[in-house]
C-alpha atoms as a PDB file:
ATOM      1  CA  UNK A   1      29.469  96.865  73.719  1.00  0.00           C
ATOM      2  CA  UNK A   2      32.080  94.272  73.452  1.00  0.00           C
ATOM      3  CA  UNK A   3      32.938  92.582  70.306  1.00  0.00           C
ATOM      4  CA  UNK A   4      34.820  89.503  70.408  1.00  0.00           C
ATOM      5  CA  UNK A   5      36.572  88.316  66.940  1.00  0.00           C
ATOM      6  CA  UNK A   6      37.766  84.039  65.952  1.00  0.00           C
ATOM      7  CA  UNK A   7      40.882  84.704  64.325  1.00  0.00           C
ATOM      8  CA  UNK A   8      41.786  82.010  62.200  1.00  0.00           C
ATOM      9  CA  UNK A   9      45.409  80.769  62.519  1.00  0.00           C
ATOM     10  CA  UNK A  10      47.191  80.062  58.838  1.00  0.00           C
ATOM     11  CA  UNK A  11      49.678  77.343  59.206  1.00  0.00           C
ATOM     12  CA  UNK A  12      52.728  78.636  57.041  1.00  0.00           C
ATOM     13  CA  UNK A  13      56.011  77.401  56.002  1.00  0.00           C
ATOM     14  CA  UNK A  14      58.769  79.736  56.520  1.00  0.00           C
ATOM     15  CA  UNK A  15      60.643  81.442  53.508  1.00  0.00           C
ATOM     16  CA  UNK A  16      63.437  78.910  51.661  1.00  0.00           C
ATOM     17  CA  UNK A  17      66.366  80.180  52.739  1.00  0.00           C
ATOM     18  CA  UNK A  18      69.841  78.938  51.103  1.00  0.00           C
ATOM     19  CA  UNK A  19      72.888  79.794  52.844  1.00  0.00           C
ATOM     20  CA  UNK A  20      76.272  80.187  51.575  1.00  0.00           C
ATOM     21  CA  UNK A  21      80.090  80.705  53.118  1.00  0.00           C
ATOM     22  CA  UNK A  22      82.365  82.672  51.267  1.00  0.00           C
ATOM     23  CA  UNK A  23      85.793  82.072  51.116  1.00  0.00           C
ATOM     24  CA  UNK A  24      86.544  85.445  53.248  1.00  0.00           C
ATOM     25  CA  UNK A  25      84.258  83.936  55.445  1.00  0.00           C
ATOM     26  CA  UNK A  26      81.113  86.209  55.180  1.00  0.00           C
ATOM     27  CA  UNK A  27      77.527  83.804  55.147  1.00  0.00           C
ATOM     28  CA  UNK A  28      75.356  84.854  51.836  1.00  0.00           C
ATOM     29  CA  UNK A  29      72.210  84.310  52.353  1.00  0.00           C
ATOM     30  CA  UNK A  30      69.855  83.771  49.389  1.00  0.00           C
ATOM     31  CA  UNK A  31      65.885  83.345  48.249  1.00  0.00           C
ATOM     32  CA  UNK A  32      65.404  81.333  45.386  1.00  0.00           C
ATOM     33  CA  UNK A  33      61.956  82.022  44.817  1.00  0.00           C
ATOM     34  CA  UNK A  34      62.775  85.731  44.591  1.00  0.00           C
ATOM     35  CA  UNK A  35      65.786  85.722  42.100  1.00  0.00           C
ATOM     36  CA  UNK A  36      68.169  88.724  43.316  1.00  0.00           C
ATOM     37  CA  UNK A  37      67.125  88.651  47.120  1.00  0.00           C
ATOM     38  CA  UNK A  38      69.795  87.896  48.934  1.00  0.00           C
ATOM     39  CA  UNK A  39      72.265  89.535  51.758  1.00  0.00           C
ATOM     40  CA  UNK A  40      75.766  89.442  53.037  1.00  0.00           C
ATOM     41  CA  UNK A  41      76.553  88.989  56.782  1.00  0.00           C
ATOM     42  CA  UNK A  42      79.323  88.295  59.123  1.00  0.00           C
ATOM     43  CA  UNK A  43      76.996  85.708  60.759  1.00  0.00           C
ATOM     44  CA  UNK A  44      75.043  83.109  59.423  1.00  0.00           C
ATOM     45  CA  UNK A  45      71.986  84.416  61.833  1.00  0.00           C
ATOM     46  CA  UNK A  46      71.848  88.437  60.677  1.00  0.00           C
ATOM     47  CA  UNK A  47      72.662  86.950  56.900  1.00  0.00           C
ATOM     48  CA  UNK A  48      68.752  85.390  57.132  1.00  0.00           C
ATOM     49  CA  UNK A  49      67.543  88.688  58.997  1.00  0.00           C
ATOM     50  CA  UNK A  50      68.912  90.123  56.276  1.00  0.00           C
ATOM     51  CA  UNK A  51      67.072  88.465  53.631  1.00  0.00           C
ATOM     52  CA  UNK A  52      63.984  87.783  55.024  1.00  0.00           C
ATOM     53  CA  UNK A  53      63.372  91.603  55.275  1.00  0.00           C
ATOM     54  CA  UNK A  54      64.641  91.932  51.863  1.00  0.00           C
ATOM     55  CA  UNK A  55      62.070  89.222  50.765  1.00  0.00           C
ATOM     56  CA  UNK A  56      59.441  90.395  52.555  1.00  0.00           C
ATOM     57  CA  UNK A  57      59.761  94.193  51.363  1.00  0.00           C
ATOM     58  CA  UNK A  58      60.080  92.782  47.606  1.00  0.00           C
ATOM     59  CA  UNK A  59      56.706  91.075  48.183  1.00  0.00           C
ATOM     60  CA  UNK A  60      54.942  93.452  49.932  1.00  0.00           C
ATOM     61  CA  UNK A  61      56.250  95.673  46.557  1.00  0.00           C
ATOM     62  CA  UNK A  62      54.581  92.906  44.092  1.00  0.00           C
ATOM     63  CA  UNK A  63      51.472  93.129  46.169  1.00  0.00           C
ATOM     64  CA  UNK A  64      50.734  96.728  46.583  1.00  0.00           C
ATOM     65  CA  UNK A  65      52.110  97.138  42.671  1.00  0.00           C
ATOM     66  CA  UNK A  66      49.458  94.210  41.587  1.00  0.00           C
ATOM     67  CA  UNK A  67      51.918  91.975  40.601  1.00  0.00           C
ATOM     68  CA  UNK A  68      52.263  88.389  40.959  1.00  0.00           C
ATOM     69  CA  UNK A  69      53.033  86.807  44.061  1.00  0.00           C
ATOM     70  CA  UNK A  70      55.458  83.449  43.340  1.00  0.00           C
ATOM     71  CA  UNK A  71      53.443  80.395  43.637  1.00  0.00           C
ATOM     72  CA  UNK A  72      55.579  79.006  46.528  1.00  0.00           C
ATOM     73  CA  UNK A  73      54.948  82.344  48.772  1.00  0.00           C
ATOM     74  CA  UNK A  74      51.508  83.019  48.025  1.00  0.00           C
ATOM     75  CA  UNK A  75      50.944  80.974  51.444  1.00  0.00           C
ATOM     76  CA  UNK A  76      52.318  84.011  53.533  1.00  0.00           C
ATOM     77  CA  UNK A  77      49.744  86.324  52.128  1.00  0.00           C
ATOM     78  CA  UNK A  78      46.560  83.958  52.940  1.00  0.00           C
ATOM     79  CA  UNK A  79      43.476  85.137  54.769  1.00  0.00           C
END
């Protein structure tokens, strides 16, 4: 028996990312609708890695703990 499922694409805008340079040259980069998530880097590129996995470990956290998703990022969880 084959089973074929319709999987629904959900259109979703990426995480808001701010970016920063330091004066010593390191890129910070930031979350602001997770307050504390953010990461150092020597390049602007592995400074975003850096806090997209943050971000996305903090909200998989709120999830499995029942907490409250931000209103903004709710759209990454949809069904």
């Amino acid at each position: 028996m084959r089973v074929t499922l319709n999987q629904a694409m959900v259109s979703i805008e990426p995480l808001r990312i701010e970016i920063d340079r330091e004066n010593d040259g390191r890129f910070l980069a930031s979350v602001p609708d997770l307050p504390g998530v953010m990461a150092y880097a020597d390049t602007e590129d592995a400074a975003v890695r850096k806090a997209k996995s943050i971000a996305l470990q903090m909200m998989a956290d709120m999830v499995a703990s029942g907490d409250e998703v931000p209103e903004p990022l709710k759209a990454l969880f949809a069904a």
